[in-house]
N, C-alpha and C. Protein backbone atom coordinates (compact mmCIF):
# COMPACT_ATOMS: atom_id res chain seq x y z
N UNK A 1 94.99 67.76 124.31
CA UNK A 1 95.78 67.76 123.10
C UNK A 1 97.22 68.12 123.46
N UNK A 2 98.04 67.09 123.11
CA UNK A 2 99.76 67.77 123.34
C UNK A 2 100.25 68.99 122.48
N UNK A 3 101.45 68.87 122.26
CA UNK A 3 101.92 70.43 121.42
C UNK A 3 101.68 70.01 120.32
N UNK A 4 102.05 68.67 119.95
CA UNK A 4 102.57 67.84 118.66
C UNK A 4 101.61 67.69 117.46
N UNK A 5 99.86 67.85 118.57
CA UNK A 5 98.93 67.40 117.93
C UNK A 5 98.50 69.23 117.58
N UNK A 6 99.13 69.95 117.64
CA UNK A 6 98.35 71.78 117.64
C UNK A 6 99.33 71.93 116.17
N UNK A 7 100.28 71.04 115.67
CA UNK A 7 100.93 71.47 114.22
C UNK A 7 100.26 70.32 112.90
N UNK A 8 100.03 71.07 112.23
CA UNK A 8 99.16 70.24 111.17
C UNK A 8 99.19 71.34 110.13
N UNK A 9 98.71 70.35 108.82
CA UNK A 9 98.56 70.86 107.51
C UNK A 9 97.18 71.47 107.33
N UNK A 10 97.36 72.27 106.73
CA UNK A 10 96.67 73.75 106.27
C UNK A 10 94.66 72.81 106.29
N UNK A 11 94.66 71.65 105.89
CA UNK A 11 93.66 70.86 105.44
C UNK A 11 92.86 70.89 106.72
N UNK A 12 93.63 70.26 107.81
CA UNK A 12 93.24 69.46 108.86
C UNK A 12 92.92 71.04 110.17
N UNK A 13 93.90 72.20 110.05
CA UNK A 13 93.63 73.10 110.72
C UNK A 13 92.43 73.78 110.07
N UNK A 14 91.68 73.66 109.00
CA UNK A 14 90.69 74.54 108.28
C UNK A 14 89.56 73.83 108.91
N UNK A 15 89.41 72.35 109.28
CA UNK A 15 88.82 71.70 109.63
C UNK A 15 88.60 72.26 111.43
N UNK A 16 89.34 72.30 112.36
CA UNK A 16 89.35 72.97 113.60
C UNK A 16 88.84 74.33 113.40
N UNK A 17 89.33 74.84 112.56
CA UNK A 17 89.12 76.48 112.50
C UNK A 17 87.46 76.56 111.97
N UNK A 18 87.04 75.50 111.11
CA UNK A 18 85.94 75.54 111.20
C UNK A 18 85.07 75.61 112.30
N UNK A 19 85.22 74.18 112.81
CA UNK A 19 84.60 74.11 114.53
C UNK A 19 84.23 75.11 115.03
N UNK A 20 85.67 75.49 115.54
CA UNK A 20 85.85 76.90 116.07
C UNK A 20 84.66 78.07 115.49
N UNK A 21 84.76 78.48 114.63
CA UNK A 21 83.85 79.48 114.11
C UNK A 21 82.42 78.95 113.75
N UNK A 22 81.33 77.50 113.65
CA UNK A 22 80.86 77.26 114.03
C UNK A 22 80.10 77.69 115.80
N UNK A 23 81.06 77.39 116.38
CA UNK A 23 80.49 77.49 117.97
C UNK A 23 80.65 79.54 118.17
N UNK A 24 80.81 80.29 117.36
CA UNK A 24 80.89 81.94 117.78
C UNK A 24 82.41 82.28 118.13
N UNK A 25 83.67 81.32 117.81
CA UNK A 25 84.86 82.07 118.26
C UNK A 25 85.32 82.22 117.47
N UNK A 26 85.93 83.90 117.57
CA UNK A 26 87.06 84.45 117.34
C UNK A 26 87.97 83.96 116.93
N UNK A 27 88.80 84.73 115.17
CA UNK A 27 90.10 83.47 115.42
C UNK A 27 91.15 85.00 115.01
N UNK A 28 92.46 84.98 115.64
CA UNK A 28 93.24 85.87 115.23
C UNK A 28 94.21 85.13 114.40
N UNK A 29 95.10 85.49 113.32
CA UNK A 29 96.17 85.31 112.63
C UNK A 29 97.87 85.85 112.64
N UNK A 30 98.59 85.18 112.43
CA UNK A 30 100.05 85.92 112.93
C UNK A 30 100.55 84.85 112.08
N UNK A 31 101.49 84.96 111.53
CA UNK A 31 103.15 84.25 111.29
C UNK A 31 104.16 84.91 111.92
N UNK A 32 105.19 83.62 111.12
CA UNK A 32 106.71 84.48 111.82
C UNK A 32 107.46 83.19 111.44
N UNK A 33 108.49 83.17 111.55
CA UNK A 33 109.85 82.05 111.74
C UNK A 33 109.66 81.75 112.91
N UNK A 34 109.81 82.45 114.10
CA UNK A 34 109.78 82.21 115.48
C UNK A 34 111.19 81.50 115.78
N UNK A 35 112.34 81.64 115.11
CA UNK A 35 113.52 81.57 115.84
C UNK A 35 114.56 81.51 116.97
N UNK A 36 114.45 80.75 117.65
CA UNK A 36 114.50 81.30 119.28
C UNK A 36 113.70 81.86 119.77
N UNK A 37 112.96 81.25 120.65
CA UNK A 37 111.66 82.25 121.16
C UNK A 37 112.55 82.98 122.28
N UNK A 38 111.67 84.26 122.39
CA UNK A 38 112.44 84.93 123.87
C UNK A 38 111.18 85.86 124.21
N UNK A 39 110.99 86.99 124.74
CA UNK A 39 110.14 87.78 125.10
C UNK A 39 109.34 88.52 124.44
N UNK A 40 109.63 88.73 123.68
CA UNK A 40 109.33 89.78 122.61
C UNK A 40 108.55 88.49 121.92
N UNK A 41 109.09 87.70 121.76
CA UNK A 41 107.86 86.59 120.90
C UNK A 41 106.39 86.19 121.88
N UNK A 42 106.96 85.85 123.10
CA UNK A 42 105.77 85.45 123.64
C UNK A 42 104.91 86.72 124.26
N UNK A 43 105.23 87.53 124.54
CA UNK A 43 104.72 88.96 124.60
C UNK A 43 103.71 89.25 123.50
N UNK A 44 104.25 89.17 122.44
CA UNK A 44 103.61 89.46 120.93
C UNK A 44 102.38 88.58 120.89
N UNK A 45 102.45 87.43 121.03
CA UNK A 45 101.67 86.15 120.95
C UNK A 45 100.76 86.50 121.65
N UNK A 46 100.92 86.04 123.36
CA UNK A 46 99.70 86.49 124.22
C UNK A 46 99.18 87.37 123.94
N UNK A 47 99.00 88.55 123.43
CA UNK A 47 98.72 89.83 123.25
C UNK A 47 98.02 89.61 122.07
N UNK A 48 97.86 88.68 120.78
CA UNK A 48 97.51 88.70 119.70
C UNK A 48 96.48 87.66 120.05
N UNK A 49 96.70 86.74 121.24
CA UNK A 49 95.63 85.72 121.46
C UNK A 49 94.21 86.56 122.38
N UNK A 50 95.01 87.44 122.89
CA UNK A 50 93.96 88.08 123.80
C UNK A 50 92.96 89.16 122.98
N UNK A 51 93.00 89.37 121.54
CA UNK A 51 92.47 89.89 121.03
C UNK A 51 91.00 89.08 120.39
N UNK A 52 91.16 87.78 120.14
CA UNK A 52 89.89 86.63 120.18
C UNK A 52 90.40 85.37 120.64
N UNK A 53 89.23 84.51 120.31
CA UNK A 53 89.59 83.32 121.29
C UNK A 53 90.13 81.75 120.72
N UNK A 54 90.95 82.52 119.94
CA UNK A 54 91.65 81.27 118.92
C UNK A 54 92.74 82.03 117.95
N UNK A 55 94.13 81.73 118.59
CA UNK A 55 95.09 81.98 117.64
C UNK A 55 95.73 80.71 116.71
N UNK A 56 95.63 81.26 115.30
CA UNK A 56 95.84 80.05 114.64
C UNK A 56 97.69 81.19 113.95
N UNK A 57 98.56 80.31 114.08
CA UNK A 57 99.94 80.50 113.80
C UNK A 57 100.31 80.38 112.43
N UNK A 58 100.98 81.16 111.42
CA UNK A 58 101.73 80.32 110.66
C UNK A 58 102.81 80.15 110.55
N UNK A 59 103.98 79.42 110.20
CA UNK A 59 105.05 78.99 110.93
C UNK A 59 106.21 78.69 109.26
N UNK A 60 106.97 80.02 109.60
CA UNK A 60 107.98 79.71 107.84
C UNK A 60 108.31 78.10 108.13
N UNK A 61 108.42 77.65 106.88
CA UNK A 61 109.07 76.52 107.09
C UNK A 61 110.77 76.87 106.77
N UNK A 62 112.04 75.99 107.15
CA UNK A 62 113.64 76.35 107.11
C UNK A 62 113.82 76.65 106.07
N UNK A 63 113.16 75.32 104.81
CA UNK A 63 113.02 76.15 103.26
C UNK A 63 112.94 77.87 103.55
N UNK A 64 111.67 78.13 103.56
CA UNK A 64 111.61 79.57 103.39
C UNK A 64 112.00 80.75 104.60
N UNK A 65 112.95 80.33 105.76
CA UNK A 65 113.75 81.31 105.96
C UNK A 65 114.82 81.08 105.86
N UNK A 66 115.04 80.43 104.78
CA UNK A 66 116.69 80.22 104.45
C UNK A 66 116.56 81.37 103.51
N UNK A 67 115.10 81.24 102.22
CA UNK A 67 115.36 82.05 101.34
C UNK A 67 115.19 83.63 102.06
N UNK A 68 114.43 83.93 103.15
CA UNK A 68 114.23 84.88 102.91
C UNK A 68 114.96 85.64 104.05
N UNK A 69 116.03 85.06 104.95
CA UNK A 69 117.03 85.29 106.02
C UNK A 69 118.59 85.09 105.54
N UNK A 70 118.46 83.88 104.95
CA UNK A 70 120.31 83.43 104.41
C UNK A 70 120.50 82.02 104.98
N UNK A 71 121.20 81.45 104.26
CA UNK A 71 121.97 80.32 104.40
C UNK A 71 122.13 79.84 105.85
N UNK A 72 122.19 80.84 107.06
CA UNK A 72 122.57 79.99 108.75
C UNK A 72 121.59 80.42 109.37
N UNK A 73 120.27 80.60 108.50
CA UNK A 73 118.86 80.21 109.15
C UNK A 73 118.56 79.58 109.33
N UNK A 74 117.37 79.21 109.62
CA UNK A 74 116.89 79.04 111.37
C UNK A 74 118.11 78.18 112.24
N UNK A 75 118.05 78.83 113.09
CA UNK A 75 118.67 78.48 114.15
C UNK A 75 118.20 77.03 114.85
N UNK A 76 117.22 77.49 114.89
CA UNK A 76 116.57 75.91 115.60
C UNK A 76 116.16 75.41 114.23
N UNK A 77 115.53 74.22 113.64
CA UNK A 77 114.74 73.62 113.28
C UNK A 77 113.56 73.65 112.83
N UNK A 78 112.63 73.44 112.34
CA UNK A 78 111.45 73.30 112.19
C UNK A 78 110.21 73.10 112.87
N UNK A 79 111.00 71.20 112.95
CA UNK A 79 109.93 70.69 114.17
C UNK A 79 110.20 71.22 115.20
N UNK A 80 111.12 71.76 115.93
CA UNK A 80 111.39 71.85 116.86
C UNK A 80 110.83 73.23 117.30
N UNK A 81 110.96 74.12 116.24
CA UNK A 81 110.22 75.41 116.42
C UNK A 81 108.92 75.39 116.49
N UNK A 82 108.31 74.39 116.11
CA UNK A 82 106.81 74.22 115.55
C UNK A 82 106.10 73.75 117.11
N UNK A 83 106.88 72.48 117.40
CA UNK A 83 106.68 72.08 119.13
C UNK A 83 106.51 73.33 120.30
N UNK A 84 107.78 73.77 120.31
CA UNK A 84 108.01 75.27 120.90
C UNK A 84 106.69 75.97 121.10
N UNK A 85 106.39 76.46 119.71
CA UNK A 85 105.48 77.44 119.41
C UNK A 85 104.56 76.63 119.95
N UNK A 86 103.95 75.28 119.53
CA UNK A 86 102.44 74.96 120.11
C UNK A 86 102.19 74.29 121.60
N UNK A 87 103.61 74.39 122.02
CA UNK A 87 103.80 74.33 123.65
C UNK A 87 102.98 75.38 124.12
N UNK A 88 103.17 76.77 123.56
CA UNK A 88 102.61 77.73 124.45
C UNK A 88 100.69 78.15 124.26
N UNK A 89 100.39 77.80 125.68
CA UNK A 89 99.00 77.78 125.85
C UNK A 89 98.11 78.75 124.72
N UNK A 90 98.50 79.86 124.69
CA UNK A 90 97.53 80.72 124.24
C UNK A 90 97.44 80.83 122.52
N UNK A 91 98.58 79.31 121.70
CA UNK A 91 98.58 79.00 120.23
C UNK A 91 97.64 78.11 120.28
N UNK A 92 96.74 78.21 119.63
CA UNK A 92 95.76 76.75 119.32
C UNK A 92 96.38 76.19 117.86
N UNK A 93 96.85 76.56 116.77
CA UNK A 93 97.32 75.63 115.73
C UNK A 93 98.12 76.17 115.55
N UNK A 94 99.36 75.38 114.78
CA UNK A 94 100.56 76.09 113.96
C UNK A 94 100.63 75.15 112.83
N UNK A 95 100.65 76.04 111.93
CA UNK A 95 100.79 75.76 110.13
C UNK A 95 102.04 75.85 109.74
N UNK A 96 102.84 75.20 109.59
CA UNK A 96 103.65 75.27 108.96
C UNK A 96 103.76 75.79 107.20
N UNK A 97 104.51 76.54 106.56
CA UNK A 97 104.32 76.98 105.13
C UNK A 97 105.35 77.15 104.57
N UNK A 98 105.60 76.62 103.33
CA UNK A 98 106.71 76.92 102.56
C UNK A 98 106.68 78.37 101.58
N UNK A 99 106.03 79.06 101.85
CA UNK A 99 105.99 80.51 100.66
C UNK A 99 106.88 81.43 101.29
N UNK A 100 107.53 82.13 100.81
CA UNK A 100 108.05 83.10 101.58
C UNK A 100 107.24 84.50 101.70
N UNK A 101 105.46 84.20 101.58
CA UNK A 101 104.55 84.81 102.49
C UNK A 101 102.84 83.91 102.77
N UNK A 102 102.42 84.48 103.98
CA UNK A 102 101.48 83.66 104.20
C UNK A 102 100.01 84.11 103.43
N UNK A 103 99.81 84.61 102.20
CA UNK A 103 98.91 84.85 101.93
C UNK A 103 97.79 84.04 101.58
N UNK A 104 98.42 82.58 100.91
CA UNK A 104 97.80 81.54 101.15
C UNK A 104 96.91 81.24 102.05
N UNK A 105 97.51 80.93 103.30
CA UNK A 105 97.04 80.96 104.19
C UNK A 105 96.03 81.61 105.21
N UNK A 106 96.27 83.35 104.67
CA UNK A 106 95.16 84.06 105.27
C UNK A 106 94.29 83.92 104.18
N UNK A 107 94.13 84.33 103.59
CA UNK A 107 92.70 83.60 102.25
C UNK A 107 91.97 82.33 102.17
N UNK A 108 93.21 81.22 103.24
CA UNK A 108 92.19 80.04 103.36
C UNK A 108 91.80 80.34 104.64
N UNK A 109 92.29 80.41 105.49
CA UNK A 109 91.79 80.74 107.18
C UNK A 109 90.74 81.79 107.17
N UNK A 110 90.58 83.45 106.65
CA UNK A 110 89.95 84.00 106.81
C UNK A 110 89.72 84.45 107.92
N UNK A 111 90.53 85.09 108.40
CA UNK A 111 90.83 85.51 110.05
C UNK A 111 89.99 86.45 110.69
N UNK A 112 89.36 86.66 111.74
CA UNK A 112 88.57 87.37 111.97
C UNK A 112 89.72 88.81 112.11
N UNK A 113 91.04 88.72 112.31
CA UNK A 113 91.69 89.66 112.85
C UNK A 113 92.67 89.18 112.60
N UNK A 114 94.05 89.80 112.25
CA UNK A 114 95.31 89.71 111.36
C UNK A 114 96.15 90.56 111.99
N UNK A 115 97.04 90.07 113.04
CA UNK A 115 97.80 90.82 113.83
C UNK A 115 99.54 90.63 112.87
N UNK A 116 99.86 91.86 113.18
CA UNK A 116 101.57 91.98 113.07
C UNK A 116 102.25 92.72 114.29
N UNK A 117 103.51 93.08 113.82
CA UNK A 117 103.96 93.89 115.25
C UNK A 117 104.05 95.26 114.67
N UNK A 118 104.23 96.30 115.44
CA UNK A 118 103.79 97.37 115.36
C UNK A 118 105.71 97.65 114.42
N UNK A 119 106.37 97.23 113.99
CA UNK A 119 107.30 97.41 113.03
C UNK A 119 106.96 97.08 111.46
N UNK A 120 105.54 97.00 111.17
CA UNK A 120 105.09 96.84 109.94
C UNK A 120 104.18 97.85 109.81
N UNK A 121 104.05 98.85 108.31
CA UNK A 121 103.26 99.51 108.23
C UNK A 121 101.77 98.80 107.92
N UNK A 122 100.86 99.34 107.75
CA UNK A 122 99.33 98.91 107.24
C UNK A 122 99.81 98.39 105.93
N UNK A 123 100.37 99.05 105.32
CA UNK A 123 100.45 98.77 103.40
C UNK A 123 101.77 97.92 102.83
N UNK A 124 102.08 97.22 104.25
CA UNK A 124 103.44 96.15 104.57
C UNK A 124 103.20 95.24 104.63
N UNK A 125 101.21 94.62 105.16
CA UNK A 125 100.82 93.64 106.09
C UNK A 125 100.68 92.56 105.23
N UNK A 126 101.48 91.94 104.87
CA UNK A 126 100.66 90.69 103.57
C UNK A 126 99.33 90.20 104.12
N UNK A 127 98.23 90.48 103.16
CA UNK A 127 96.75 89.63 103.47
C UNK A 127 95.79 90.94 104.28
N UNK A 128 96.28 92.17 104.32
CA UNK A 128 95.66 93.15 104.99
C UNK A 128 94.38 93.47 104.33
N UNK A 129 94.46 93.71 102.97
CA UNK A 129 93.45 93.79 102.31
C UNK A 129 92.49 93.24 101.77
N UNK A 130 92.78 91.74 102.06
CA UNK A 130 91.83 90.52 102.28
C UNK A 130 91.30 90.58 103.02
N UNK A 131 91.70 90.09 104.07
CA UNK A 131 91.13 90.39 105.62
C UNK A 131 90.66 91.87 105.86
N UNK A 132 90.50 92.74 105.65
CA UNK A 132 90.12 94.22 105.64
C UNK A 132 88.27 93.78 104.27
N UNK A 133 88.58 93.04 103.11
CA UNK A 133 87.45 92.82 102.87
C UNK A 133 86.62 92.12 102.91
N UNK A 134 86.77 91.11 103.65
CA UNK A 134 85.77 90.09 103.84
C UNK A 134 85.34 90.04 105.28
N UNK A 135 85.64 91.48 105.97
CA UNK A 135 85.06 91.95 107.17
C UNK A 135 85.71 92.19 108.17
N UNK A 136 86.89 91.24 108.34
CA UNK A 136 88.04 91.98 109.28
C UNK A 136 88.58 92.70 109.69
N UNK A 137 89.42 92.73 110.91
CA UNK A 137 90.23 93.65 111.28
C UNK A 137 91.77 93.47 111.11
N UNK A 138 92.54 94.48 110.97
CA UNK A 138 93.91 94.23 111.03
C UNK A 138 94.98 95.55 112.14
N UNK A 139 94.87 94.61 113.16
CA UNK A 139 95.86 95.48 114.22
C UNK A 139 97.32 95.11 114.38
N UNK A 140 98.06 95.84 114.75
CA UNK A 140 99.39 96.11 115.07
C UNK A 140 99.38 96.16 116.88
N UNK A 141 100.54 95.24 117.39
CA UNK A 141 101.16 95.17 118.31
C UNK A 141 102.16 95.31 118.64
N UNK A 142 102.85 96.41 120.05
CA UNK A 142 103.56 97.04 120.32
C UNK A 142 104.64 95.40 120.66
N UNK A 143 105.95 95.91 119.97
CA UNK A 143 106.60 94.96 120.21
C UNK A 143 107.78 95.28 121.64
N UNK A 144 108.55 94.47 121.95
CA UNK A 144 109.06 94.60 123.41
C UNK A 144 110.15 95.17 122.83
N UNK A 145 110.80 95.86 123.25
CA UNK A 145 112.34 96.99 122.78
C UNK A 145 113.50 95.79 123.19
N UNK A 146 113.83 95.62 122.00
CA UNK A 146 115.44 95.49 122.59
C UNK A 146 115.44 93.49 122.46
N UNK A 147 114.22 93.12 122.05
CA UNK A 147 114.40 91.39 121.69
C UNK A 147 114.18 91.10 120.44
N UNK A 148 114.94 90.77 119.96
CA UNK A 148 114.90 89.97 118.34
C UNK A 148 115.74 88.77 118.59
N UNK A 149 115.29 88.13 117.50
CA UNK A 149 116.35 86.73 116.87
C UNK A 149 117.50 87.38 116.57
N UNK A 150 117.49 88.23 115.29
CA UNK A 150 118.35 88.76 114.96
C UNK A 150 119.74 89.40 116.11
N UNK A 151 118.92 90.05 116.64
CA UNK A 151 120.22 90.71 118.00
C UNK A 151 120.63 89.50 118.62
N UNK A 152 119.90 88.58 119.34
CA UNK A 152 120.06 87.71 119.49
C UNK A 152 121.36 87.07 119.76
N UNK A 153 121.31 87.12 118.40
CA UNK A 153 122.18 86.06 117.42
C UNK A 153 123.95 86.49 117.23
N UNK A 154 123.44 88.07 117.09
CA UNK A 154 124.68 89.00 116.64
C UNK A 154 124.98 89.37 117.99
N UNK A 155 124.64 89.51 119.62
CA UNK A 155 125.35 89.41 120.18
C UNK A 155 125.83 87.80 120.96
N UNK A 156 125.29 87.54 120.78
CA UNK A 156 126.17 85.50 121.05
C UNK A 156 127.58 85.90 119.70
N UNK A 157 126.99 86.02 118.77
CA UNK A 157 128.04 85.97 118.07
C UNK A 157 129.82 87.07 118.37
N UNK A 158 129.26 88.19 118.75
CA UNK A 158 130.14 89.40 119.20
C UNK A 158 130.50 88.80 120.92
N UNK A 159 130.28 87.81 121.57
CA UNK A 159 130.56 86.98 122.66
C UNK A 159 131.61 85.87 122.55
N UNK A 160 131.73 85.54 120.91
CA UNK A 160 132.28 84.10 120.92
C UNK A 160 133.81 84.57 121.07
């Protein structure tokens, strides 16, 4: 499967994610914008894949980090972020979503496990308490010091 074929609508990934949990695997959950990937993203990722054996992504769409970042969001693109993201081995799907949260999405997926980064409290986690009742787990991962989009961004910018 290329990268191209790991981004799909919510329909067609419920359909894999089925499979998947059919045959006994594990599926973990995460969003994000994913804005420039750098370390701290793929750090986060591997680490959230290594917790079961199927990470399914959800992926803001530019609509919704325009609303929920500002007007000279995303930096990259969409598709282009979406490719990115399902370039890297250890994503098995990326969902793209227009809400400016994925709760949708964890209520249709039903994640065995619902990762964030360890900069969100428990009672922060959108979908924690879903996933907390229909048997899940919800862990926090230590994020890498010192990488964001955000900084990123603001020092390129304090460079120009």
């Amino acid at each position: 499967m290329n990268s191209a074929d790991k981004i799909t609508d919510l329909a067609t990934a419920l359909e894999r994610i089925a499979g998947w949990k059919a045959a006994g695997e594990k599926i973990v959950f995460t969003n994000g914008c994913f804005d420039i990937l750098h370390l701290g993203h793929v750090d986060y990722l591997e680490k959230a894949r290594g917790l079961a054996d199927r990470l399914v992504l959800g992926l803001n769409t530019d609509a919704s980090i325009r609303r929920l970042k500002g007007e000279n969001r995303p930096v990259v693109p969409e598709y282009a972020r979406g490719r990115v993201m399902a370039a890297l081995w250890f994503v098995d799907v990326v969902i793209p979503f227009e809400e400016n949260t994925p709760i949708r999405l964890i209520e249709a997926v039903k994640p065995d496990i619902l990762v964030k980064g360890d900069d969100y409290a428990y009672e922060n986690i959108i979908g924690a308490d879903f996933v907390i009742s229909t048997g899940g787990k919800v862990q926090t991962i230590p994020l890498v010091k010192g990488y964001s989009t955000t900084q990123l961004i603001t020092k390129i910018k304090q460079s120009d």
